[in-house]
Protein backbone atom coordinates (compact mmCIF):
# COMPACT_ATOMS: atom_id res chain seq x y z
CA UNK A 1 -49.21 -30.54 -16.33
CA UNK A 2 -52.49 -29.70 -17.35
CA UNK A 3 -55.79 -31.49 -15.40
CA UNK A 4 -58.18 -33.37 -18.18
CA UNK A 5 -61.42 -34.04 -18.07
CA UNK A 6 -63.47 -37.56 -17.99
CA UNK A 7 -64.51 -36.80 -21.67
CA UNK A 8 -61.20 -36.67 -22.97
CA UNK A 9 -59.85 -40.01 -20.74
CA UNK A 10 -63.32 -41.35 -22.31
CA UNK A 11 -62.36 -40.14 -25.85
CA UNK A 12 -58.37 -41.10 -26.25
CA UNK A 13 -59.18 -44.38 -24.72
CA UNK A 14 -61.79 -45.74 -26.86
CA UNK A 15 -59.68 -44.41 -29.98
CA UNK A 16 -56.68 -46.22 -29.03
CA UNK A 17 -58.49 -49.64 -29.11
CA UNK A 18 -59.21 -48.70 -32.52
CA UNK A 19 -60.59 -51.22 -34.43
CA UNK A 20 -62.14 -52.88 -31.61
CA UNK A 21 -65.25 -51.51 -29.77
CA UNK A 22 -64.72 -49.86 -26.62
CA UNK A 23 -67.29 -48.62 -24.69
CA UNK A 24 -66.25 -46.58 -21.47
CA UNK A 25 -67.71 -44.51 -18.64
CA UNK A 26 -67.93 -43.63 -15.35
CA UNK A 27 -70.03 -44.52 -12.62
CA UNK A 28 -70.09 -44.87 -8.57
CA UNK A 29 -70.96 -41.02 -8.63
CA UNK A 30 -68.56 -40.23 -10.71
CA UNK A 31 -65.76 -41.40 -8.25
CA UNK A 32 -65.35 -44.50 -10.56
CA UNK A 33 -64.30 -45.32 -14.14
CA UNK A 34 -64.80 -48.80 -16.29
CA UNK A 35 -63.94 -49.79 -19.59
CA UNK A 36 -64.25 -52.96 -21.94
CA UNK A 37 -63.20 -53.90 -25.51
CA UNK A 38 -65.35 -56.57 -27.35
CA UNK A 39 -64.12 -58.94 -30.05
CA UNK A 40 -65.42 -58.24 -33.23
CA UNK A 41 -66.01 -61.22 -33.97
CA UNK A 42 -68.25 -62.42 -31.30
CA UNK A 43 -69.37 -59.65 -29.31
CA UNK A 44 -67.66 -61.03 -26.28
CA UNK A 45 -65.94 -58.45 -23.72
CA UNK A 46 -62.11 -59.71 -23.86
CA UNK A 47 -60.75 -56.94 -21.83
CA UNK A 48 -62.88 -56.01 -18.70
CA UNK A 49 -61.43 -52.87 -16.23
CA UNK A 50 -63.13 -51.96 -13.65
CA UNK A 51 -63.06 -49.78 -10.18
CA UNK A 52 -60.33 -47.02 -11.50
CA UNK A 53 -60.87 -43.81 -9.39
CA UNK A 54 -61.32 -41.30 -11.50
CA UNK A 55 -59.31 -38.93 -8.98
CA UNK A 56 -55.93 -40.86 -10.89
CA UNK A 57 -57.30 -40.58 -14.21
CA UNK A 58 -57.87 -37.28 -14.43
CA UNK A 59 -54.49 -36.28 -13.05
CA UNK A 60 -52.03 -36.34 -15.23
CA UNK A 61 -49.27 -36.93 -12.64
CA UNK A 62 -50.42 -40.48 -11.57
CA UNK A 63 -51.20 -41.59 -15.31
CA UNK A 64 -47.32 -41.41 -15.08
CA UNK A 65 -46.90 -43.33 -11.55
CA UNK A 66 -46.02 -46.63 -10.98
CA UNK A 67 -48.93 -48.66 -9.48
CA UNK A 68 -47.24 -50.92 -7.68
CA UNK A 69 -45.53 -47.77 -5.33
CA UNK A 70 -49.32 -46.02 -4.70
């Protein structure tokens, strides 16, 4: 398995919310990654992630792990 980037994470997430908004990015120094989708509607953030090390997103190895066992 191939490493990715931040860019693509950034990219493929905020296209699979699709038609909501998404608006991601890191942060912390880069160690850190956040994300939230807003309601159309009202502009309101109805999914809020926060404090994902960026160290799990970008391998694609523990994308595939189960949480609950790191």
């Amino acid at each position: 398995m191939q490493p990715i980037d931040v860019y693509t994470v950034i990219r493929q997430l905020t296209w699979a919310f699709r038609p909501l908004t998404c608006f991601a990015e890191v942060y912390d120094f880069e160690k850190q990654f956040r994300y939230r989708v807003f309601d159309p509607a009202g502009g309101l953030a109805i999914v809020s992630v926060s404090g994902l090390l960026t160290t799990k997103l970008l391998n694609p190895r523990a994308l595939h792990e189960d949480p609950r066992t790191t």
